[in-house]
Protein backbone atom coordinates (compact mmCIF):
# COMPACT_ATOMS: atom_id res chain seq x y z
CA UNK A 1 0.18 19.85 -3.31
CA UNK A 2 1.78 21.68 -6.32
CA UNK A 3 1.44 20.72 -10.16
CA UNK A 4 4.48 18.23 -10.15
CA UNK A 5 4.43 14.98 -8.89
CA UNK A 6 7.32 13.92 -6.46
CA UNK A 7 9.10 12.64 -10.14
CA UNK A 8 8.62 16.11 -11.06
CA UNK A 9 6.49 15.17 -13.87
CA UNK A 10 2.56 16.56 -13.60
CA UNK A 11 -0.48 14.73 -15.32
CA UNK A 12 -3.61 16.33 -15.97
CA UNK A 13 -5.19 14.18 -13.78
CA UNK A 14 -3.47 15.14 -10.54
CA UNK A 15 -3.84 18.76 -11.68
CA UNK A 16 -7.41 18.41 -12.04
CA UNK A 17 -8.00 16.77 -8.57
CA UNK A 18 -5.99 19.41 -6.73
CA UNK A 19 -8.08 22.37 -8.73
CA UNK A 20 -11.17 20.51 -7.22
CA UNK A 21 -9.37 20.59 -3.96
CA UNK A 22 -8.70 23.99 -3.67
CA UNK A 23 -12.20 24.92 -5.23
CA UNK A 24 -13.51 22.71 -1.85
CA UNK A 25 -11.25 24.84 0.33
CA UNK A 26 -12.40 28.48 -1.18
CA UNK A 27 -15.81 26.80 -0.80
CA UNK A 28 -15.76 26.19 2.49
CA UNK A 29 -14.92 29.75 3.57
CA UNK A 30 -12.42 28.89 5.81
CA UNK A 31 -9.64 30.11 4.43
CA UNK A 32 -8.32 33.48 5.40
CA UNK A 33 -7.38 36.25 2.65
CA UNK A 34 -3.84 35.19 2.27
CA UNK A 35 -4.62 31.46 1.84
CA UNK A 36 -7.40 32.76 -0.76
CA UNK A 37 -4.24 34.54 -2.52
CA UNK A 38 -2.43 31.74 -2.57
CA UNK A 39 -5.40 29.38 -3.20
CA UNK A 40 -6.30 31.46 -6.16
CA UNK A 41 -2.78 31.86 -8.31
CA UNK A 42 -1.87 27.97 -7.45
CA UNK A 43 -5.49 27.55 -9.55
CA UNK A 44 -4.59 29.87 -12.04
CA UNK A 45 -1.12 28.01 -12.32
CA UNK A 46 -3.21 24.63 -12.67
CA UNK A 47 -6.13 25.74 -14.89
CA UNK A 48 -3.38 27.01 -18.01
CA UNK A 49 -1.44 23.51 -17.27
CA UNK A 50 -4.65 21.72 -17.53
CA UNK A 51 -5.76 24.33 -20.92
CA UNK A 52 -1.80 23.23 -22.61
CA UNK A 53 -2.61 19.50 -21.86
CA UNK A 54 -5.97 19.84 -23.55
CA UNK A 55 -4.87 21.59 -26.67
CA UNK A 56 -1.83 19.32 -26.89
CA UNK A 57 -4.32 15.94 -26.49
CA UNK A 58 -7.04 18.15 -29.29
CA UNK A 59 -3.70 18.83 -31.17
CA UNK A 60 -2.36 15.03 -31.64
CA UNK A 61 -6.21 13.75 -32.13
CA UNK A 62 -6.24 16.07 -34.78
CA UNK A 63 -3.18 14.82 -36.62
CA UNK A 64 -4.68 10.93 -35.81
CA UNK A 65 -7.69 11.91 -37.95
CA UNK A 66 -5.17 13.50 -40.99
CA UNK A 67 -3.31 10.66 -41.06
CA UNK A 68 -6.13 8.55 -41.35
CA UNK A 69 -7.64 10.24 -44.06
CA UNK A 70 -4.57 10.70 -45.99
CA UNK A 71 -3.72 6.84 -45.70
CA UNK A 72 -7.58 6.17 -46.82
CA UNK A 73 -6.83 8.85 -49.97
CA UNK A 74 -3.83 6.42 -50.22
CA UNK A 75 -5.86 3.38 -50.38
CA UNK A 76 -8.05 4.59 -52.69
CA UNK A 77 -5.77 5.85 -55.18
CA UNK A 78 -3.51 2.70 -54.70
CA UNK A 79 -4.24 0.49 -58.24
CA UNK A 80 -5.96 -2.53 -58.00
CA UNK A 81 -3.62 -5.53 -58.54
């Protein structure tokens, strides 16, 4: 399984599942040195997806709490009719 979905759009959540996959497979010792290659950079590939969805998700929460605060600074400011 790769990063993208058969739409060609990944989630973090199918990212995350195959990372736990291949951490099972390395694991398990069963796979030969290639397959460890392999194994390894397709986890590399998914871990930095998985890092750029966090920081986006951290990122827009971030802005949710500015605009909150700025539209209570708002309300606050607003004169009472």
């Amino acid at each position: 399984m790769s990063v993208t979905e058969p739409a060609g759009e990944p989630t973090y959540e199918t990212a995350s599942a195959r990372i736990e996959g291949i951490i099972r497979r390395l694991d398990s010792g069963e796979a030969g040195l290639r397959e460890t290659l392999e194994l390894c950079q397709e986890g590399r590939a998914l871990i930095e997806f998985c890092a750029t969805e966090l920081e986006a998700v951290g990122t827009g929460l971030e802005e949710l709490r500015l605009d909150e605060l700025v539209a209570r600074l708002e309300a606050s400011r607003a004169p009472a009719a």
